[in-house]
Protein backbone atom coordinates (compact mmCIF):
# COMPACT_ATOMS: atom_id res chain seq x y z
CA UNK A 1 -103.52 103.19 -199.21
CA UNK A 2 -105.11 106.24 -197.91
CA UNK A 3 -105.02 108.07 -194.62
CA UNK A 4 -107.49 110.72 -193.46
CA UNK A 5 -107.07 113.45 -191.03
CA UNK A 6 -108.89 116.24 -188.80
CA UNK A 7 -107.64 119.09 -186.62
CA UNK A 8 -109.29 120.38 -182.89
CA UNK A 9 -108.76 122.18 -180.33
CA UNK A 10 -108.62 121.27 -176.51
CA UNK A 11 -112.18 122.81 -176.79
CA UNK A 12 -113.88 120.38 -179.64
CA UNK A 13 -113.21 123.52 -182.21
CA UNK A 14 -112.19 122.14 -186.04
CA UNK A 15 -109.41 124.12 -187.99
CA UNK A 16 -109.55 121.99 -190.91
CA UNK A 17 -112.52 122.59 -193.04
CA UNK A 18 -112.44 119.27 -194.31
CA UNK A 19 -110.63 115.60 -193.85
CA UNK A 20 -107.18 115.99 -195.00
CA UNK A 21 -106.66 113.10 -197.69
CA UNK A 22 -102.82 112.25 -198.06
CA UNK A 23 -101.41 108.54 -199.27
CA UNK A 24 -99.72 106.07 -197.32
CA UNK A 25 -95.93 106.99 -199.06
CA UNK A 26 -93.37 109.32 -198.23
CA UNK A 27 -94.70 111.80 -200.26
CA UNK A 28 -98.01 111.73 -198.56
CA UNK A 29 -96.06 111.49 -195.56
CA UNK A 30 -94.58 114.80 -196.23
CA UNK A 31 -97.76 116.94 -197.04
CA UNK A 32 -99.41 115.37 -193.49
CA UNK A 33 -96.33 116.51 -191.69
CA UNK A 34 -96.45 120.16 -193.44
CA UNK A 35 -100.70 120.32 -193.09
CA UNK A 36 -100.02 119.96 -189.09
CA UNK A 37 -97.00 122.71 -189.36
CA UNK A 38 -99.23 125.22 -191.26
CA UNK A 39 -102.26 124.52 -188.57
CA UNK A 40 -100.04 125.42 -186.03
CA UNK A 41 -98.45 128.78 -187.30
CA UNK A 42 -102.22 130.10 -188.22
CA UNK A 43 -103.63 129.40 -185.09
CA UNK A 44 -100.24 130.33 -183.01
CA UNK A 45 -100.52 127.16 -181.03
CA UNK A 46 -97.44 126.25 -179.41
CA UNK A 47 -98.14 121.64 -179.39
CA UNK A 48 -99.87 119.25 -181.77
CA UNK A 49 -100.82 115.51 -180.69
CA UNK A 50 -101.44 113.45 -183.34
CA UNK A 51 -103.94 110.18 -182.88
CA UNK A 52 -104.09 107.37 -184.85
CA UNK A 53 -106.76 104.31 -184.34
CA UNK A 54 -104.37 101.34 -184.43
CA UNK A 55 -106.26 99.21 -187.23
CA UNK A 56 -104.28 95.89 -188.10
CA UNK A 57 -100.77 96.94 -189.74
CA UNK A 58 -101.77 99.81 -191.86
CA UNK A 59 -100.35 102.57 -189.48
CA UNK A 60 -96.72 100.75 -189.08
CA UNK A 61 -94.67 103.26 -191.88
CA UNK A 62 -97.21 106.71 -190.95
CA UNK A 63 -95.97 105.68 -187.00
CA UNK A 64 -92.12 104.80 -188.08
CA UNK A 65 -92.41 108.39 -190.16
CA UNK A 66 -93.16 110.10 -187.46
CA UNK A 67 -90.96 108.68 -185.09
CA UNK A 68 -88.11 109.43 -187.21
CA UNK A 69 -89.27 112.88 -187.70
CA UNK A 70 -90.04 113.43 -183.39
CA UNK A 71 -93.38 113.93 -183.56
CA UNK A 72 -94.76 112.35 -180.50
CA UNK A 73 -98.02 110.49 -181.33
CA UNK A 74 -100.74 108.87 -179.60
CA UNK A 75 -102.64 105.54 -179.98
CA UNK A 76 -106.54 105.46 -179.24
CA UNK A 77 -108.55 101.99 -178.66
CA UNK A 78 -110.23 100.41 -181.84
CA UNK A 79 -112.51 99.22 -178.97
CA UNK A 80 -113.18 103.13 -177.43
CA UNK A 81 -113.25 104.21 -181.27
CA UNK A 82 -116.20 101.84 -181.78
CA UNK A 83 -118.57 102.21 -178.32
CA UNK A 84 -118.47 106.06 -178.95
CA UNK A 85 -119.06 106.90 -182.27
CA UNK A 86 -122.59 107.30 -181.47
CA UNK A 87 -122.34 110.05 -179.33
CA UNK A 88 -122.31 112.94 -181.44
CA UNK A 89 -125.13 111.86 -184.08
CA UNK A 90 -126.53 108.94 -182.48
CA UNK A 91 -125.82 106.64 -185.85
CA UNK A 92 -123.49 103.81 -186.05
CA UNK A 93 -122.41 104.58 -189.39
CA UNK A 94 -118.80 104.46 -189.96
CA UNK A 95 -116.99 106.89 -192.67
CA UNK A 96 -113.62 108.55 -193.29
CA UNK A 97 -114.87 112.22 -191.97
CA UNK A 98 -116.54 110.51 -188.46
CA UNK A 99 -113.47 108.13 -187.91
CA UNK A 100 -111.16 111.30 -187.43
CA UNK A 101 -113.40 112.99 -185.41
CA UNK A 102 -114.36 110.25 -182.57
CA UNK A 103 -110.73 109.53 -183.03
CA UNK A 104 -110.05 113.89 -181.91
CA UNK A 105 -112.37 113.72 -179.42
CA UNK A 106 -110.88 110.79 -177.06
CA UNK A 107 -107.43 112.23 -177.33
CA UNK A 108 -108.81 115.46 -175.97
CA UNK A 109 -110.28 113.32 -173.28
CA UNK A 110 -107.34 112.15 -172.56
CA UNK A 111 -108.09 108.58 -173.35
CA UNK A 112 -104.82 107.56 -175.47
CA UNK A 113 -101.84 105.71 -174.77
CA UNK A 114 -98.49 105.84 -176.46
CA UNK A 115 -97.35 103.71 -178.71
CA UNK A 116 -94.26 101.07 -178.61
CA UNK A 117 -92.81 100.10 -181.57
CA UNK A 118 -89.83 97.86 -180.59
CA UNK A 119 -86.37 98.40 -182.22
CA UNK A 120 -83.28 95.74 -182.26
CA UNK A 121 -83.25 92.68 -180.40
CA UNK A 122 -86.89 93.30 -179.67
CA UNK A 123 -88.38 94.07 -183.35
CA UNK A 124 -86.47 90.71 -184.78
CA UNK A 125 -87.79 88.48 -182.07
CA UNK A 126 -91.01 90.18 -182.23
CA UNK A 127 -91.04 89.68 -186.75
CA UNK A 128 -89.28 85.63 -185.88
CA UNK A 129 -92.30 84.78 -183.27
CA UNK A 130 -95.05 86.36 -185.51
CA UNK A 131 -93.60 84.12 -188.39
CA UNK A 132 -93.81 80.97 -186.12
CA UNK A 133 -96.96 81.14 -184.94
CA UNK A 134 -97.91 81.64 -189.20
CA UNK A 135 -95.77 78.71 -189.73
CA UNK A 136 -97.34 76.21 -187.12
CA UNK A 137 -100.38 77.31 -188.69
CA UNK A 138 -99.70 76.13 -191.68
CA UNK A 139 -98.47 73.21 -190.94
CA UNK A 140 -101.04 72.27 -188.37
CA UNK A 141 -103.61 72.46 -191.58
CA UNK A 142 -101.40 70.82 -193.79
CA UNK A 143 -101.37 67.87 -191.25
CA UNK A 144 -104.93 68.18 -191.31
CA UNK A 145 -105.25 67.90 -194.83
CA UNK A 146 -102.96 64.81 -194.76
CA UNK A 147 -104.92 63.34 -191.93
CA UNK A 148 -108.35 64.03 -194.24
CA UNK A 149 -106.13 62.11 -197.30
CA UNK A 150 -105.35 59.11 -194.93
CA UNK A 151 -108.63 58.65 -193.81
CA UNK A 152 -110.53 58.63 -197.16
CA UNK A 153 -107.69 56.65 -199.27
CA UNK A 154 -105.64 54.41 -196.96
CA UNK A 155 -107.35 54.65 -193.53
CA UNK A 156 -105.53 51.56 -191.84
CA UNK A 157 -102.61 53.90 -191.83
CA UNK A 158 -103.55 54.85 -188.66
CA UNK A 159 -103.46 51.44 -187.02
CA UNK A 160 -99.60 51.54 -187.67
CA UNK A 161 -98.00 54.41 -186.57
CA UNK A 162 -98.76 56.51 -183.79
CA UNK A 163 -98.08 59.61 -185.52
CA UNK A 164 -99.78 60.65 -189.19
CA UNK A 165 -96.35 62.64 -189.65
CA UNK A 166 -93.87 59.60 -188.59
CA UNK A 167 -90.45 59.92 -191.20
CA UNK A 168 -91.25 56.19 -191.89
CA UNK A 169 -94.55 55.90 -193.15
CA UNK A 170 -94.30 59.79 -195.15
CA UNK A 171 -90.91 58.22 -196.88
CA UNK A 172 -93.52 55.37 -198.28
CA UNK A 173 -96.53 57.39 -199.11
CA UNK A 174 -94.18 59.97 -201.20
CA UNK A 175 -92.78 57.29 -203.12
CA UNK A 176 -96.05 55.50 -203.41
CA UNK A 177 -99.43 57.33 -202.37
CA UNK A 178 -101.83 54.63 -202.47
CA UNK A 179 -102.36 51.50 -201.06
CA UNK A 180 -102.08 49.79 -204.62
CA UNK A 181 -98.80 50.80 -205.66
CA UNK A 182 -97.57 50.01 -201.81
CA UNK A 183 -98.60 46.25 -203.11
CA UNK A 184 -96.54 46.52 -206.30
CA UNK A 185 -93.38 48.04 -204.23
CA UNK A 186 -93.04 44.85 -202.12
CA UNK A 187 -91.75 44.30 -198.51
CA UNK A 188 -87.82 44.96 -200.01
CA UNK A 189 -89.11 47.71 -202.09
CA UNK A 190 -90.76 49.22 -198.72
CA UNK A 191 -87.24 49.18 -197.19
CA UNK A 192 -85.20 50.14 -199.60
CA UNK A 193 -87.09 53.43 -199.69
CA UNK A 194 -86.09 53.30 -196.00
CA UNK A 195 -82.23 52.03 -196.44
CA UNK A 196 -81.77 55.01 -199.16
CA UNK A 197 -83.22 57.27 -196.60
CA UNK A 198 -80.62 56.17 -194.17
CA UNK A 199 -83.59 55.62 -191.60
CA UNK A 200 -83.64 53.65 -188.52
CA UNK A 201 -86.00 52.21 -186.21
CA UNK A 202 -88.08 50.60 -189.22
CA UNK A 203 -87.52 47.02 -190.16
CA UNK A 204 -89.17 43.51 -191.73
CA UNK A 205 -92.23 43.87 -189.20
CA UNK A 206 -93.09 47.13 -190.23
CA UNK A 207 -93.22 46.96 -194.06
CA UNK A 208 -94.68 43.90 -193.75
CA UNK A 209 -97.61 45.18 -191.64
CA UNK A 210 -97.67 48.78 -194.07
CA UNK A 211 -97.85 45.79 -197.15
CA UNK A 212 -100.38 43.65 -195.32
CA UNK A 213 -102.75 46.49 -194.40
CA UNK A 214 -102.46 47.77 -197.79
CA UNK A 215 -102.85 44.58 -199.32
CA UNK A 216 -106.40 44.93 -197.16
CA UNK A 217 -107.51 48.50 -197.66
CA UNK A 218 -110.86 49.47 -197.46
CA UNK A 219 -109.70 52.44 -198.89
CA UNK A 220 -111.37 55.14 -201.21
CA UNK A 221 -110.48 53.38 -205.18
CA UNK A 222 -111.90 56.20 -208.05
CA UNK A 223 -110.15 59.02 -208.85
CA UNK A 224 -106.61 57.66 -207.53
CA UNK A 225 -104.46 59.57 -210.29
CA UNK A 226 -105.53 62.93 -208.51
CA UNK A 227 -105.48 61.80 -205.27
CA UNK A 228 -101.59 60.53 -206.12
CA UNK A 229 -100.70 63.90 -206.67
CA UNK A 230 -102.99 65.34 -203.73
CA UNK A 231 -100.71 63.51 -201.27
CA UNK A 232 -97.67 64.19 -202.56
CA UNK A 233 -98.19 67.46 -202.67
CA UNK A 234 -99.56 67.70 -198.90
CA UNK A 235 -96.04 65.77 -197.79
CA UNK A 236 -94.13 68.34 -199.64
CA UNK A 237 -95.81 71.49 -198.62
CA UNK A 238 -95.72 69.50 -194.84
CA UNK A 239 -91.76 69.34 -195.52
CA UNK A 240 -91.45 72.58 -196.45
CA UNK A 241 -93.38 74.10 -193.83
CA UNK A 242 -91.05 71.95 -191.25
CA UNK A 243 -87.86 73.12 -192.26
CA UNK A 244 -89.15 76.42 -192.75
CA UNK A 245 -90.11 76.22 -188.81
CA UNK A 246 -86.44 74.69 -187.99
CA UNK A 247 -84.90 77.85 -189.37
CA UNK A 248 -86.94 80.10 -187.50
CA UNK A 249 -86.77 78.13 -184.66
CA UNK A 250 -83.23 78.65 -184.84
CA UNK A 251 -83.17 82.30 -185.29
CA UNK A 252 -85.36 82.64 -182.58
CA UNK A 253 -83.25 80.67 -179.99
CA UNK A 254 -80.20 83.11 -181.19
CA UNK A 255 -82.09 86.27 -180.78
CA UNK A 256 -83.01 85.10 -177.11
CA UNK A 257 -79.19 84.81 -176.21
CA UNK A 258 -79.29 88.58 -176.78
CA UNK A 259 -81.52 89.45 -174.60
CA UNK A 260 -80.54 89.95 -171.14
CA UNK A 261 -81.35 87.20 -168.41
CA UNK A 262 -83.44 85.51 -170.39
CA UNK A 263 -81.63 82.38 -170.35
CA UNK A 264 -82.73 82.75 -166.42
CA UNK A 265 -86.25 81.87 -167.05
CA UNK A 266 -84.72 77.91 -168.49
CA UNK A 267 -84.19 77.22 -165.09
CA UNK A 268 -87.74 76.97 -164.57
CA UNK A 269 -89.15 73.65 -165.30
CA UNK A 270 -91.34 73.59 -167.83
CA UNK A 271 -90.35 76.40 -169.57
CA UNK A 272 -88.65 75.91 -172.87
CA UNK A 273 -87.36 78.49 -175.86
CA UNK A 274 -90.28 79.10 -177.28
CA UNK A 275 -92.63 79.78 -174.56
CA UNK A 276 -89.58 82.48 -173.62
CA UNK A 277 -88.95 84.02 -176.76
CA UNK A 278 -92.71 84.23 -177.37
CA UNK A 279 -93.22 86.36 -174.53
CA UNK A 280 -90.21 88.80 -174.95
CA UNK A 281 -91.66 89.31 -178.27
CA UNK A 282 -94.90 89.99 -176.97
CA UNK A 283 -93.95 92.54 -174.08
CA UNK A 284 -90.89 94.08 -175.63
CA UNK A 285 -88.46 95.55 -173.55
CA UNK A 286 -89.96 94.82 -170.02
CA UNK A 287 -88.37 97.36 -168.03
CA UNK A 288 -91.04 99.84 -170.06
CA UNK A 289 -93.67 98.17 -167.07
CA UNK A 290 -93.65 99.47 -163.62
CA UNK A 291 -94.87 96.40 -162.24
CA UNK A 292 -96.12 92.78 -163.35
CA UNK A 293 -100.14 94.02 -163.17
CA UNK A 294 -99.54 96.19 -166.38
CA UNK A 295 -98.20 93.02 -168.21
CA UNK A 296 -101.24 91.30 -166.58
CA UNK A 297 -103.51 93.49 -167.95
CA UNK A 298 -101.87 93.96 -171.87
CA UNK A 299 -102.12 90.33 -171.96
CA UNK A 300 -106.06 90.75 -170.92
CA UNK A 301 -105.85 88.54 -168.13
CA UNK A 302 -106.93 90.96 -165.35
CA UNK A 303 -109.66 90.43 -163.63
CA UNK A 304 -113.68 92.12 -163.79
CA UNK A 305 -116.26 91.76 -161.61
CA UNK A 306 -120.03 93.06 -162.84
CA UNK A 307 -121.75 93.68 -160.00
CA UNK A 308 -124.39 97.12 -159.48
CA UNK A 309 -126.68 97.76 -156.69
CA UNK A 310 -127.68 93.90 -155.15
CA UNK A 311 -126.50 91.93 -158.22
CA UNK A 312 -123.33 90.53 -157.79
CA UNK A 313 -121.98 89.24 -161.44
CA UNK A 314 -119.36 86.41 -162.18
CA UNK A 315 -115.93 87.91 -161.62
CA UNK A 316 -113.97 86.99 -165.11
CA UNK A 317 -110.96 88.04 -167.50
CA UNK A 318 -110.94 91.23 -169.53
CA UNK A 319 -109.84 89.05 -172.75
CA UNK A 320 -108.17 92.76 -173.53
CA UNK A 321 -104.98 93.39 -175.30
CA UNK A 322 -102.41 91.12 -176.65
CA UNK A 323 -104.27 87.88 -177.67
CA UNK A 324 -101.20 85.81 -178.63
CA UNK A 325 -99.22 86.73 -175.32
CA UNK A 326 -102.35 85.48 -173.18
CA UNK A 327 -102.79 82.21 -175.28
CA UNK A 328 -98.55 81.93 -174.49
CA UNK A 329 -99.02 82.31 -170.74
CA UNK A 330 -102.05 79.76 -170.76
CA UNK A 331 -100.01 77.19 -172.59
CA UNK A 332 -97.05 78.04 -170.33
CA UNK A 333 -99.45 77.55 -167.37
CA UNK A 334 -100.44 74.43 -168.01
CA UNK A 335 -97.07 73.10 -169.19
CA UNK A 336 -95.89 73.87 -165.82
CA UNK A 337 -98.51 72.41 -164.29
CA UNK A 338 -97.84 68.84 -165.80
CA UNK A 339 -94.11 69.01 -165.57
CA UNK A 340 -92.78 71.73 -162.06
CA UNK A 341 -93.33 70.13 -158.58
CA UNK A 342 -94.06 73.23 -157.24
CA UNK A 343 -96.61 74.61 -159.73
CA UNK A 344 -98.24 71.23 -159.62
CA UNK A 345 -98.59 71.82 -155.89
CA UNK A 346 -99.87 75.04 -156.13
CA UNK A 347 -102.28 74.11 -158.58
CA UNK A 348 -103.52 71.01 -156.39
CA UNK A 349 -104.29 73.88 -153.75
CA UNK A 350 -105.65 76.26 -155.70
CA UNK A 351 -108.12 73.50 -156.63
CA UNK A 352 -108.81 71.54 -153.54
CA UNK A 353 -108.57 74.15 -150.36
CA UNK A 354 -111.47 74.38 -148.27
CA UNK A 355 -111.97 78.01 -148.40
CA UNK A 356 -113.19 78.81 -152.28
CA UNK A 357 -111.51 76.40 -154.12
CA UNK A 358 -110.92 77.36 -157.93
CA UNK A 359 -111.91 75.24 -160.82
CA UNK A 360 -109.48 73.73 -162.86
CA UNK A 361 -109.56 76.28 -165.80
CA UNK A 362 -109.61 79.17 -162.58
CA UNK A 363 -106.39 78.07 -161.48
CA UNK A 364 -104.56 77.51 -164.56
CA UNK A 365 -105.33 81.48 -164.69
CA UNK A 366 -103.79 81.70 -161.60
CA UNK A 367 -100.99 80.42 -162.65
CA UNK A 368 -100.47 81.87 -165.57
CA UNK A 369 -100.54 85.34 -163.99
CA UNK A 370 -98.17 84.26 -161.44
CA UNK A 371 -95.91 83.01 -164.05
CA UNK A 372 -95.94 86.69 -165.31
CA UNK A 373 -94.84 88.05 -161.75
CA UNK A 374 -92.10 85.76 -161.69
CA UNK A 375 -90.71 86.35 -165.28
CA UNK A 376 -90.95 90.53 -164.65
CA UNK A 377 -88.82 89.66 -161.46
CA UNK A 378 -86.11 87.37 -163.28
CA UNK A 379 -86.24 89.57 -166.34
CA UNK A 380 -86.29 93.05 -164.58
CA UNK A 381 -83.70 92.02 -161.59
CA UNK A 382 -82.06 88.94 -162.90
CA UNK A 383 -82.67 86.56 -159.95
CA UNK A 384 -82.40 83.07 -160.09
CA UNK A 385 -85.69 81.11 -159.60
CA UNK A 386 -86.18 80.31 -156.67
CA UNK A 387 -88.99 76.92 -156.29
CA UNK A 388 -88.96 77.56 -152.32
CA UNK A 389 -91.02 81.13 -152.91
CA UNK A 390 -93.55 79.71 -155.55
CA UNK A 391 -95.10 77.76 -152.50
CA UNK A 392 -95.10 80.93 -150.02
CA UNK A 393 -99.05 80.89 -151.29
CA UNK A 394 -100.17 77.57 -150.12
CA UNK A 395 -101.06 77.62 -146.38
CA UNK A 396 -101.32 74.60 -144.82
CA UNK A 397 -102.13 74.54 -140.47
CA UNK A 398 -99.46 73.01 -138.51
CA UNK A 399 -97.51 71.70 -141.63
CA UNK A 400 -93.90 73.23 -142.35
CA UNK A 401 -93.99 74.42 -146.01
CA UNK A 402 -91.37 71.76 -148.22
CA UNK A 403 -90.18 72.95 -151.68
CA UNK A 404 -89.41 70.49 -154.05
């Protein structure tokens, strides 16, 4: 609700003679805006670079009011803001006079970067993919939930359809939670839920094995009237949270159309919608990057070595910047793996050539970085894939290089 605020000079000097308090609406907005004007007129200085520490969502409207107003401002690390605090008094604590301080003092060093707040195409596929990644969330632990229900109440369930979320067996538990009023509906009761439902693929056999197990439950029998509603309500929040991800879903494979050669990167097996429209929303507009090491390293997947002197450390990850976007490209990397030819074959060389072979989890790294290099290319230049270069890597003596 509250932002704080100190002025410097290049040289460490303060102006202000104490935090500047202002609130996080227009009108505060306003006053910050005019406190950095009248600084600037009494000490005749001729630029002003705002910093902000970029803590969760609070600085979104203070960054979009400034944008709109063109005052450039700067972005320091939460991470840098946290290893030097210490320097100036030695104490860890953390308050709202230190915070703008630190904050001063690596912008003078120069150790900022600017912001990028993405507009259009960009902002609503950014908004849609952080609202499906909430959504699978929530239905992932409403599945979990049902999965718990199952397992205390009716746990022969699980012995009859693959899936806890099949359309077949949820139809039945709606209409009748536990195992005692699946008796009383019957076989024909059990498909006429089905028949109203307009459901295939579920017959005689299959109510008469839901009837027979429940007929047989070793299932959970005090406090049933509760756990009646408990499971209908998990089914209907599950419902819910599916349709709600079918919309977005939807949106999301619209947005992507927008977005220029994007439907490029389909040609790669392996590679669906989602793993697409995850990453545009993650990187923004990609022609911001030079080249594909600065996507490498905002979705922390460059590498470190820690080595000093004669020690010679494990070479590893950062785990730096945009968690989601590296957990994207990891799940991309081993999607490919399973279902491209050509990944698969570069993964079976990463992993057995003679000369430092990688371990498993090693090369899926691999590959996810050299998924990034090949979606900056399409993206950037809008090439078609091409499944011959992927295997330019592997070098095998005295055997022609095949793409397949």
């Amino acid at each position: 609700e509250m932002h704080y605020a100190r002025a410097f000079d290049y040289r460490g000097i303060e102006y202000s003679k104490k935090p500047f308090k202002f609130s996080n609406t227009e009108a505060g907005f306003v006053t910050f805006k005019e406190w950095i004007l009248d600084l600037k007129e009494k000490h005749e200085k001729d630029k002003v670079v705002p910093g902000m520490e970029p803590t969760g969502h609070y600085w979104f409207d203070l960054g979009q009011f400034m944008g709109e107003k063109n005052i450039k401002f700067v972005m320091v690390n939460p991470h840098h803001v946290h290893k030097s605090k210490e320097l100036d008094d030695n104490s860890p604590s953390k308050n709202d006079r230190k915070d703008p301080r630190v904050i001063a003092g690596l912008v003078r060093d120069g150790r900022y970067f600017y912001s990028y707040m993405p507009t259009g195409v960009y902002a609503e596929l950014r908004n849609a993919s952080n609202r499906r990644f909430v959504l699978v969330e929530e239905q992932t632990r409403a599945k979990n939930r049902l999965q718990k229900w199952i397992a205390v109440y009716f746990p022969e369930y699980k012995g009859i359809y693959t899936h806890i979320d099949a359309k077949g067996g949820m139809l039945v538990l709606k209409k009748a939670p536990t195992p005692e009023e699946i008796v009383r509906l019957g076989v024909e009761g059990i498909i006429k839920i089905w028949k109203d439902a307009k459901l295939r693929g579920n017959g005689h056999k299959k109510a008469m094995l839901i009837l027979n197990a429940a007929m047989k439950s070793i299932g959970l029998k005090a406090g049933l009237t509760e756990a009646r509603m408990e499971i209908q309500d998990l089914i209907e929040d599950y419902e819910l949270q599916t349709k709600r991800l079918e919309r977005v879903n939807d949106l999301i494979k619209g947005l992507c159309q927008q977005v220029r050669y994007a439907d490029k990167l389909l040609e790669i097996k392996g590679i669906g919608i989602t793993t697409i429209a995850g990453f545009i929303a993650e990187v923004g507009d990609i022609t911001r990057f030079d080249s594909a090491k600065e996507l490498q390293k905002l979705a922390g997947l460059e590498l470190v070595a820690d080595s000093s002197g004669k020690h010679n450390g494990k070479t590893k990850i950062s785990k730096r910047g945009r968690k989601r976007l590296r957990y994207l490209l990891f799940e991309a990397a081993i999607s490919v793996v399973g279902k491209n030819e050509e990944f698969k074959e570069i993964h079976r060389y990463y992993t057995t050539r003679e000369k430092n072979p990688l371990k498993k989890m090693q090369s899926l790294i691999v590959v996810a970085c050299k998924l990034i290099r090949v979606f900056h290319v399409i993206l950037t230049k809008g090439i078609s894939y091409d499944a011959s270069k992927m295997l330019k890597d592997i070098q095998h003596p005295g055997e022609p290089l095949k793409a397949a």
